[in-house]
C-alpha atoms as a PDB file:
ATOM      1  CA  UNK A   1     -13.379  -2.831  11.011  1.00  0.00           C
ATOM      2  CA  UNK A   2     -16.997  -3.275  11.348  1.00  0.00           C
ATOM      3  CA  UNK A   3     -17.508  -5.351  13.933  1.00  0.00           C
ATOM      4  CA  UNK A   4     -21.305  -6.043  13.311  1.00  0.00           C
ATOM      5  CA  UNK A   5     -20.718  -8.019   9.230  1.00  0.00           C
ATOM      6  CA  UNK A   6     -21.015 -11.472   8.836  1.00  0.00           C
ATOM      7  CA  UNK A   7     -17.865 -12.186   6.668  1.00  0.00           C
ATOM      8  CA  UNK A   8     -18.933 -14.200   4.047  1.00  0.00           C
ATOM      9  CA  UNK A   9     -17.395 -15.221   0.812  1.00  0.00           C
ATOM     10  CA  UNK A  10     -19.039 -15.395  -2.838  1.00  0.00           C
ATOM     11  CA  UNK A  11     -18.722 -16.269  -5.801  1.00  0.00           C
ATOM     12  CA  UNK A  12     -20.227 -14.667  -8.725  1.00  0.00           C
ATOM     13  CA  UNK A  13     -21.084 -14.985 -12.417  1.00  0.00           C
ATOM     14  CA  UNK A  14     -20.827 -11.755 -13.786  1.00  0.00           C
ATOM     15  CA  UNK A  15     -23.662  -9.761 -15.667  1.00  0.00           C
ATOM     16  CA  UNK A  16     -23.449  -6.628 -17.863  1.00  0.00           C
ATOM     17  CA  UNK A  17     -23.482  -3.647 -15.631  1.00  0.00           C
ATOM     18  CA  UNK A  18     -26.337  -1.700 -15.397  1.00  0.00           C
ATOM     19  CA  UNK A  19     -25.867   1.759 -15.728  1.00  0.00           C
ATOM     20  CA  UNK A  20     -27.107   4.173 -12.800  1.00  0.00           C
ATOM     21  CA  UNK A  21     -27.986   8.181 -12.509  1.00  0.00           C
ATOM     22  CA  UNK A  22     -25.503   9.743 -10.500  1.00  0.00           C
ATOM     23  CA  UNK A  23     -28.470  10.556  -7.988  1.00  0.00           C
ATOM     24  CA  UNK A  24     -28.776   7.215  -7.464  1.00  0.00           C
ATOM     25  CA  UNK A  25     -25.258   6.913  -5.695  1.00  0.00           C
ATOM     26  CA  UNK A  26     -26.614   9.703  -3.704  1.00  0.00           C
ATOM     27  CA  UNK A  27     -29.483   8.093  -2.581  1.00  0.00           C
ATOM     28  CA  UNK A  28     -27.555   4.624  -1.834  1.00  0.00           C
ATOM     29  CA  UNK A  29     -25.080   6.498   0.378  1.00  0.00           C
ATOM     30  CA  UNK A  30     -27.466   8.002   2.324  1.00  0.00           C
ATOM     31  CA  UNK A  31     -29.488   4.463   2.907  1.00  0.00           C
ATOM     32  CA  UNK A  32     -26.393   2.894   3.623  1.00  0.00           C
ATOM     33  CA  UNK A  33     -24.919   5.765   6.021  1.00  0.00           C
ATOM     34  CA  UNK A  34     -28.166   5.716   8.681  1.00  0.00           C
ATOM     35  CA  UNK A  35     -27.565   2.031   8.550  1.00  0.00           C
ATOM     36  CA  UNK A  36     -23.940   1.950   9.423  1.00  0.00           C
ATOM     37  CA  UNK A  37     -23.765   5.214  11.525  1.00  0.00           C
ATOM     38  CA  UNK A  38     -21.063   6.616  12.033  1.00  0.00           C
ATOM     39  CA  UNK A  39     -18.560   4.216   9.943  1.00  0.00           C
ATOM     40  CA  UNK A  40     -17.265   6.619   6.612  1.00  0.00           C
ATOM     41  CA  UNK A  41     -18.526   5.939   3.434  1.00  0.00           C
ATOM     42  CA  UNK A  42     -15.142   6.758   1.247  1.00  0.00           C
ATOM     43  CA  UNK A  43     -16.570   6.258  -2.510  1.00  0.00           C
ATOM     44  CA  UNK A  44     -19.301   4.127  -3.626  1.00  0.00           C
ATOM     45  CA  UNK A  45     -19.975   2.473  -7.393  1.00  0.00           C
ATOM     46  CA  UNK A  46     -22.020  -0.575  -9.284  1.00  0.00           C
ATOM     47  CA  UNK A  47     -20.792  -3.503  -9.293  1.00  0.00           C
ATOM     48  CA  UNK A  48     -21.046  -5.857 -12.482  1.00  0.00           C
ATOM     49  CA  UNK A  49     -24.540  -7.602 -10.438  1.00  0.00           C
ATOM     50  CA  UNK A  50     -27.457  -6.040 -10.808  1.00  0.00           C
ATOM     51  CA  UNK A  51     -28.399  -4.030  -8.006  1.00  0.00           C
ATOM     52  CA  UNK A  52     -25.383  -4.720  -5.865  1.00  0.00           C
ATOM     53  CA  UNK A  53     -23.123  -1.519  -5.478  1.00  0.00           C
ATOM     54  CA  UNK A  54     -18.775  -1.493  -3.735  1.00  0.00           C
ATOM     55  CA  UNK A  55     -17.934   0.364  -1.129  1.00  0.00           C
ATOM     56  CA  UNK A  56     -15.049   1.695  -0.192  1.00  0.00           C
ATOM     57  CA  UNK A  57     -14.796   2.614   4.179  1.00  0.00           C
ATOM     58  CA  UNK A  58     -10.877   3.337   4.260  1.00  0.00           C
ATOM     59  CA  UNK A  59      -9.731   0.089   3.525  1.00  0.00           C
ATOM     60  CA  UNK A  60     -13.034  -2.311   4.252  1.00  0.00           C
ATOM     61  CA  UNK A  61     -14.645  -3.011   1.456  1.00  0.00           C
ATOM     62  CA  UNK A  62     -18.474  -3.157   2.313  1.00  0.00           C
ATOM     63  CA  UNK A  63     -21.291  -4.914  -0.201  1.00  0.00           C
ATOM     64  CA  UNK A  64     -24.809  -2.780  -0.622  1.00  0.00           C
ATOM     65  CA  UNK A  65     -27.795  -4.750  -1.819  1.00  0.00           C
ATOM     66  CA  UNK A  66     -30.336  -1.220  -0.748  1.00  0.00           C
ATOM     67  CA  UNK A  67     -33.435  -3.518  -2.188  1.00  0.00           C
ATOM     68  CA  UNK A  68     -33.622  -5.697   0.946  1.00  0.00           C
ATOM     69  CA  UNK A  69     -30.733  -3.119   2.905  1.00  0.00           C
ATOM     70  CA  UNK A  70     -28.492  -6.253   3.416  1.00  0.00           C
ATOM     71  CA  UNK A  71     -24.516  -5.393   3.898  1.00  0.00           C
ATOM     72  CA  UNK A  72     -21.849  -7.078   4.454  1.00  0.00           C
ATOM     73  CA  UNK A  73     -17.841  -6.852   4.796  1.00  0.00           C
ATOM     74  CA  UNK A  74     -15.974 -10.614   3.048  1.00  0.00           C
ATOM     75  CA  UNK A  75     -14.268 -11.932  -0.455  1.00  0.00           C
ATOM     76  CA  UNK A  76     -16.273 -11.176  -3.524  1.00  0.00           C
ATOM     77  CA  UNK A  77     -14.951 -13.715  -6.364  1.00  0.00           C
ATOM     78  CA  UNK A  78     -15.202 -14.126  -9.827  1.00  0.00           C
ATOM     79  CA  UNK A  79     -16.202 -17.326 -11.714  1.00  0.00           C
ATOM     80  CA  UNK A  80     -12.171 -17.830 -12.359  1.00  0.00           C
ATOM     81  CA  UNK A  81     -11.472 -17.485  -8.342  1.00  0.00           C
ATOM     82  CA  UNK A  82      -9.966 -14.727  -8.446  1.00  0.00           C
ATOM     83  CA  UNK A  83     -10.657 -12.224  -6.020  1.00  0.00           C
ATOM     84  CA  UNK A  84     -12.121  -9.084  -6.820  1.00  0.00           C
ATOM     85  CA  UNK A  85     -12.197  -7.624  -2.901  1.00  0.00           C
ATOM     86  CA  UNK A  86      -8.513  -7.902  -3.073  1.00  0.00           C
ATOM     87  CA  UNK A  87      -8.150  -6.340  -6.523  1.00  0.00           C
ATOM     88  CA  UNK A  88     -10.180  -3.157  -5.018  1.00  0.00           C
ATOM     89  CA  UNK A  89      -8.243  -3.102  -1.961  1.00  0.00           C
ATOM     90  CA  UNK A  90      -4.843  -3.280  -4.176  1.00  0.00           C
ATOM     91  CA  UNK A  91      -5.819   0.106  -6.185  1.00  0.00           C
ATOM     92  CA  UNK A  92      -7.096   1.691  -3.229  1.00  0.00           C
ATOM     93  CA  UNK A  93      -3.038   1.187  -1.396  1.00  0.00           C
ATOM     94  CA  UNK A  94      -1.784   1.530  -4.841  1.00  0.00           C
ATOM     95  CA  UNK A  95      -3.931   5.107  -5.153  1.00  0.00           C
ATOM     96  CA  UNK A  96      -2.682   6.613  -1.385  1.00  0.00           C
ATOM     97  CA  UNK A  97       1.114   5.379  -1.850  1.00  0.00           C
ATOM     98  CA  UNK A  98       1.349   7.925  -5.243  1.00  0.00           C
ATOM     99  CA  UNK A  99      -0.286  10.438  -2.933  1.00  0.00           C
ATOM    100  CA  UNK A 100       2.432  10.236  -0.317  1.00  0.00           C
ATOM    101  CA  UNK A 101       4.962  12.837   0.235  1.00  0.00           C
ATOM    102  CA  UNK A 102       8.306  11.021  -1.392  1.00  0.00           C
ATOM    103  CA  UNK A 103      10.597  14.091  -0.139  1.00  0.00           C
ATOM    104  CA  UNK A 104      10.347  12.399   3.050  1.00  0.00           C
ATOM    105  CA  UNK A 105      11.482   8.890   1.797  1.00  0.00           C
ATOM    106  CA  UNK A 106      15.224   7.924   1.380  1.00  0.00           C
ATOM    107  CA  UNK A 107      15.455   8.337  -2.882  1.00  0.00           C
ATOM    108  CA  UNK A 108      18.510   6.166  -4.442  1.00  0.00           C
ATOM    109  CA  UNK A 109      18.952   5.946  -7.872  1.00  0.00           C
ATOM    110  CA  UNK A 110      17.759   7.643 -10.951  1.00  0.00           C
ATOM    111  CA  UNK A 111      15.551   6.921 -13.611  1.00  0.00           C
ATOM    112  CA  UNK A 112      11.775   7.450 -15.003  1.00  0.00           C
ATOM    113  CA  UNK A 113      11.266   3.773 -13.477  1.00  0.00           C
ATOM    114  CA  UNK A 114       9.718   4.316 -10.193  1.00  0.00           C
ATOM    115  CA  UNK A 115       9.807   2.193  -7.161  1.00  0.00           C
ATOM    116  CA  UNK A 116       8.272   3.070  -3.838  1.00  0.00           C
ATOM    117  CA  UNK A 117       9.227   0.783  -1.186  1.00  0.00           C
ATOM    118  CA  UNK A 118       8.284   0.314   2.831  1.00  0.00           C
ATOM    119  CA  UNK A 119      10.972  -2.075   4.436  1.00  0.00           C
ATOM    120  CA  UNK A 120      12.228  -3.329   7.552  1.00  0.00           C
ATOM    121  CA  UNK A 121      15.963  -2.277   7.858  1.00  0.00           C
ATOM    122  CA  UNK A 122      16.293  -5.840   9.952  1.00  0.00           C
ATOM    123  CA  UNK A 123      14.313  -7.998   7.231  1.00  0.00           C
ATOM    124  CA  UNK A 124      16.416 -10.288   4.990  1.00  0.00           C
ATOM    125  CA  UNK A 125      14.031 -10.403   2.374  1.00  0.00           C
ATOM    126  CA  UNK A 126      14.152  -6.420   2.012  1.00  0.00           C
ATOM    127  CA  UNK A 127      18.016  -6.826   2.020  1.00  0.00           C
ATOM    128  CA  UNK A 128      17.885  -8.959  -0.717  1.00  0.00           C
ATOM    129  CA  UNK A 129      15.243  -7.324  -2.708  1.00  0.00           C
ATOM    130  CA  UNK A 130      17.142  -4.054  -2.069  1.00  0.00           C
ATOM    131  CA  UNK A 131      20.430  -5.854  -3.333  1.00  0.00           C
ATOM    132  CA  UNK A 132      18.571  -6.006  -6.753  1.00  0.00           C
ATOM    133  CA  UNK A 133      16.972  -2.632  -6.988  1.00  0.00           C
ATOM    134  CA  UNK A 134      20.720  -1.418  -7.049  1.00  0.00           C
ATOM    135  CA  UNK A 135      21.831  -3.565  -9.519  1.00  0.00           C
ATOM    136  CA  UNK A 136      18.821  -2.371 -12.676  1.00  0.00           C
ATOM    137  CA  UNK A 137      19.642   0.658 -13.823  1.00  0.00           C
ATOM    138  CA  UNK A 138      17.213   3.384 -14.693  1.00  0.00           C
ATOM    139  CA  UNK A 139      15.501   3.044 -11.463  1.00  0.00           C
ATOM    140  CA  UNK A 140      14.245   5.799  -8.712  1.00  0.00           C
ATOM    141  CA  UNK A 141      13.999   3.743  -5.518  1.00  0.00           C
ATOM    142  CA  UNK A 142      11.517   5.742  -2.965  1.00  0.00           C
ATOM    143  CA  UNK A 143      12.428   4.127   0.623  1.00  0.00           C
ATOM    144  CA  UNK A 144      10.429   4.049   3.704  1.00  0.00           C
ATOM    145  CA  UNK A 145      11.388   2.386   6.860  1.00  0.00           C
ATOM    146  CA  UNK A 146       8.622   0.460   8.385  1.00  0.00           C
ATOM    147  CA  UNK A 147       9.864  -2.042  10.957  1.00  0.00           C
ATOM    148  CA  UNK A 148       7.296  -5.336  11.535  1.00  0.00           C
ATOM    149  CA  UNK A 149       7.306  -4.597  15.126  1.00  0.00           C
ATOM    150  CA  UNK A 150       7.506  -0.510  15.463  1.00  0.00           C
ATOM    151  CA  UNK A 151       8.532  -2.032  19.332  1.00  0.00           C
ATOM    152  CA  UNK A 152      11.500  -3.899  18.440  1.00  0.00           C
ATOM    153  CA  UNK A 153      14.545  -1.109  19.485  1.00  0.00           C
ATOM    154  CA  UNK A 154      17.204  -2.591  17.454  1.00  0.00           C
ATOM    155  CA  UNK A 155      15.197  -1.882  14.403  1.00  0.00           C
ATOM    156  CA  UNK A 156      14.095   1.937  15.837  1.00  0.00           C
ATOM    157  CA  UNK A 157      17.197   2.733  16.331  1.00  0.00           C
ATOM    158  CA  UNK A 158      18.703   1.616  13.325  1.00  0.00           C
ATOM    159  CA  UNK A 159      15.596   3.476  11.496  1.00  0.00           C
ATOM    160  CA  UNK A 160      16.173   6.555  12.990  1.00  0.00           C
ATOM    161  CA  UNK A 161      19.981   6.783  12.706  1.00  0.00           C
ATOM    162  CA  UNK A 162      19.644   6.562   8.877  1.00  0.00           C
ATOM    163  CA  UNK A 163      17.249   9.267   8.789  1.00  0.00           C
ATOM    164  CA  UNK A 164      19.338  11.257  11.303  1.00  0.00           C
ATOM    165  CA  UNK A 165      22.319  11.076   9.129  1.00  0.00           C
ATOM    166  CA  UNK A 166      22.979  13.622   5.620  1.00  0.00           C
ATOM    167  CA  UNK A 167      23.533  11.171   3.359  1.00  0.00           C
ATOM    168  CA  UNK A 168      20.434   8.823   4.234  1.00  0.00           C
ATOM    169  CA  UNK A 169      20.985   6.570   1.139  1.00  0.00           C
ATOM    170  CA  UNK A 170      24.584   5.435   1.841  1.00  0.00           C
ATOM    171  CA  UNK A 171      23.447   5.131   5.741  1.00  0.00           C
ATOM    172  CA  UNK A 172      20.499   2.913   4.431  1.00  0.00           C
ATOM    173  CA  UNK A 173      22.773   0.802   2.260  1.00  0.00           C
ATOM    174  CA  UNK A 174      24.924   0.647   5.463  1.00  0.00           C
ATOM    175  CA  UNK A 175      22.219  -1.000   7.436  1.00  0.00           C
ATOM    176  CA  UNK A 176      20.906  -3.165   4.732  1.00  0.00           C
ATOM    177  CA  UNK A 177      24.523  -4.679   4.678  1.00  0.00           C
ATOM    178  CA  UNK A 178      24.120  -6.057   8.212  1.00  0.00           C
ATOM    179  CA  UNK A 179      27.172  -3.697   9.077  1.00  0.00           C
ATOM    180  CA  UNK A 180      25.297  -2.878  12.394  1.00  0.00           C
ATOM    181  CA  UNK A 181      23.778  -6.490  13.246  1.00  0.00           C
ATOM    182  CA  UNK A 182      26.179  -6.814  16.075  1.00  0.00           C
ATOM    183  CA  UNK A 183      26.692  -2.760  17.409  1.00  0.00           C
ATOM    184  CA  UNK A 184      23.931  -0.669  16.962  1.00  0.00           C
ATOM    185  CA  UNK A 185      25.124   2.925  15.071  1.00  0.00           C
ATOM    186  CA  UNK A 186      25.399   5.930  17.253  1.00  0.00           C
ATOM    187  CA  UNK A 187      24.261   9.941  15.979  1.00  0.00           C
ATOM    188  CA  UNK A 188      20.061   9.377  16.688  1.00  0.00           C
ATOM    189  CA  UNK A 189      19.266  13.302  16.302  1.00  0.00           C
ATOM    190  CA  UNK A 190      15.846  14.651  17.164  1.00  0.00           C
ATOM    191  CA  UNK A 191      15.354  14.982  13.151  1.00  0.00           C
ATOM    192  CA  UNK A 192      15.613  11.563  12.826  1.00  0.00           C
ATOM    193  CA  UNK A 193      13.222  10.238  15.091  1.00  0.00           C
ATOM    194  CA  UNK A 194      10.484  12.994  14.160  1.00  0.00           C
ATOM    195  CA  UNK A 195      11.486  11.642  10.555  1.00  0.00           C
ATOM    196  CA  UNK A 196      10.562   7.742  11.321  1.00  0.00           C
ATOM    197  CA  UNK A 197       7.356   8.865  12.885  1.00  0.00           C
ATOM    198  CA  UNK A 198       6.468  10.157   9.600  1.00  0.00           C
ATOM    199  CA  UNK A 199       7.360   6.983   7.811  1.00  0.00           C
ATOM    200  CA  UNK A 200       5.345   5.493  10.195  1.00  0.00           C
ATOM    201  CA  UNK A 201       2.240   7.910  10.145  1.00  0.00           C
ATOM    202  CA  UNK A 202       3.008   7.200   6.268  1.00  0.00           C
ATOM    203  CA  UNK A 203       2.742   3.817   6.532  1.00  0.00           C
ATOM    204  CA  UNK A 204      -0.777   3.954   8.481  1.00  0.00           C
ATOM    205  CA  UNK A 205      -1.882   6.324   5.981  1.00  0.00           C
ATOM    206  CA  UNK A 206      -1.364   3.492   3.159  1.00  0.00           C
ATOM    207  CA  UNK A 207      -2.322   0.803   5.247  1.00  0.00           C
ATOM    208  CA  UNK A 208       0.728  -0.991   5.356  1.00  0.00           C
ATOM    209  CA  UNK A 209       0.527  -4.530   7.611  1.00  0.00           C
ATOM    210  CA  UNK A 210       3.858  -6.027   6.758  1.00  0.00           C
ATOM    211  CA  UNK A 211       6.929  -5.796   4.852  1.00  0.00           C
ATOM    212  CA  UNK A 212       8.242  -5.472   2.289  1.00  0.00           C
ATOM    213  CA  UNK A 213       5.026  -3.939   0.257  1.00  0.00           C
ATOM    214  CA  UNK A 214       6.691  -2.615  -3.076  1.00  0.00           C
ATOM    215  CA  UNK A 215       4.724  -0.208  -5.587  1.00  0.00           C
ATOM    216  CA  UNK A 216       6.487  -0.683  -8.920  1.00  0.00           C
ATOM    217  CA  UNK A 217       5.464   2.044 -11.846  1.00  0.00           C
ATOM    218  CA  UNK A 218       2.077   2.288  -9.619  1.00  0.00           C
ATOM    219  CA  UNK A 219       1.743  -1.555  -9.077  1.00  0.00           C
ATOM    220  CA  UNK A 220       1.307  -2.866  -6.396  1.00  0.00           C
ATOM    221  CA  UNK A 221       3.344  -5.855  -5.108  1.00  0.00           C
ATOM    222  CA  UNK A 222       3.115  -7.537  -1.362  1.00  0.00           C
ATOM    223  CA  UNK A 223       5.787  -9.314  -1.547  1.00  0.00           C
ATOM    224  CA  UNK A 224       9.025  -9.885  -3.857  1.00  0.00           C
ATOM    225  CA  UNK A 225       8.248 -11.320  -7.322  1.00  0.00           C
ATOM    226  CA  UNK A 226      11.503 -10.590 -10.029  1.00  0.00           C
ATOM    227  CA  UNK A 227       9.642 -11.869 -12.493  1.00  0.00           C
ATOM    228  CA  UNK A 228       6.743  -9.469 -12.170  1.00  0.00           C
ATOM    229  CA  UNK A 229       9.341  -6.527 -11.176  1.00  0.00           C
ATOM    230  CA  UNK A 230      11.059  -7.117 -14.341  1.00  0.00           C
ATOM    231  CA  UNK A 231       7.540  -6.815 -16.369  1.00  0.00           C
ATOM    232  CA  UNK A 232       6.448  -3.947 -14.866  1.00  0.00           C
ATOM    233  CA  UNK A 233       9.918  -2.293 -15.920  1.00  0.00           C
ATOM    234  CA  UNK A 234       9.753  -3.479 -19.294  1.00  0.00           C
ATOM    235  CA  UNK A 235       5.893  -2.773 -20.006  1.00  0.00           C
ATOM    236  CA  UNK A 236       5.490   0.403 -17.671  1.00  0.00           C
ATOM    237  CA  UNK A 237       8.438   2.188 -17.609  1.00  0.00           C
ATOM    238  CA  UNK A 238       8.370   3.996 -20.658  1.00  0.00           C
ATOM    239  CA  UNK A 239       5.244   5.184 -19.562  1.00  0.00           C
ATOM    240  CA  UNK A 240       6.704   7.440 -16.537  1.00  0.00           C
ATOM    241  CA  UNK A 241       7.280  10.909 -16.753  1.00  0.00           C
ATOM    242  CA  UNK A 242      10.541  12.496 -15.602  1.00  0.00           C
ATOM    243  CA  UNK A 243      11.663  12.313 -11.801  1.00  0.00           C
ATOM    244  CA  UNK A 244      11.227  15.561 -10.409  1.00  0.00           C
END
């Protein structure tokens, strides 16, 4: 986080983008980067304003206006309050979740529908959602176990016996089923605990807060929504190429 922005919100009526030289961006990063120091400068574009350029610093959004060399970190919003800082931020989770390494999640299922999940074994809203993942067809489920506290040791423990164990999906449908609420499972091996700290270095690396966070056909979704599930099923599916 930068800790020297004002966070401020706008709102905006849009323009017609101007058009800018490659060079420019060049030229912008380099203003912008002796201003900031040392903070990374991931990608940087035009915005729909004249003059006013998006960048990306992990996930931060930062706002360049190199005219006057004001910055700043907050909500940009369209004339329809939506939020376009949000939007960005969605693509740039939904762009380093397809880059993850799913041979390391828990897979159930099969199907060109693809679901990538990060869930709290403990969490009755993931137990539910994960109640009707089984129940569609056609679906690859991608698992990773994130608790909301990475302290709490019920949830550890219960994270790293399922990835201890051979068959990880039936030991995560296991846990889901609150068949270890009351007696935590025994068998932790060393596997499974380097395992979870990869879900959780994996979960850092897509800047995952909380849980459940769902990407569904390469949507993103914070929290449960059937309704949208079921559209991006119907409308996206089709689209997917083969599991591998």
């Amino acid at each position: 986080m930068i800790k020297r922005l004002l966070v401020v919100a706008l709102v905006f009526t849009f323009n017609v983008c101007t058009a800018y030289a490659a060079d420019d961006f060049s030229a912008i990063r380099s203003t912008l980067q002796r201003i900031v120091k040392d903070i990374p400068l991931d990608s940087i574009k035009a915005t729909s304003i004249d003059g006013l350029y998006e960048v990306q610093s992990h996930y931060d959004i930062i706002y360049f206006y190199p005219k006057g060399e004001i910055f700043f970190l907050g909500q940009l919003h369209s004339s329809d309050g939506k939020s376009i800082t949000a939007a960005t931020r969605d693509k740039v989770v939904e762009r380093t979740v397809a880059s993850l390494d799913l041979s390391k999640a828990i897979r159930s299922g099969s199907g060109k529908n693809v679901v990538i999940e990060f869930i709290d074994p403990d969490c009755q809203t993931c137990r539910s959602t994960a109640e009707y993942w089984k129940s569609k067809s056609g679906v690859t489920r991608y698992s990773f176990l994130f608790p909301a506290s990475t302290d709490d040791p019920e949830a550890r423990r219960k994270s790293e016996w399922v990835l201890s164990q051979k068959d990880k999906t039936a030991a995560l449908d296991e846990v889901l089923s609150g068949k270890y609420d009351q007696a935590l499972p025994e068998g932790v091996t060393d596997e499974g605990r380097n395992l979870f700290k990869e879900h959780l270095r994996n979960a850092e690396k897509a800047y995952v807060t909380g849980v459940p966070l769902f990407i569904v056909n390469n949507r993103l979704f914070l929290r449960p929504d059937i309704e949208a599930f079921e559209g991006a099923l119907v409308e996206e599916g089709a689209l997917q190429a083969g599991v591998k």
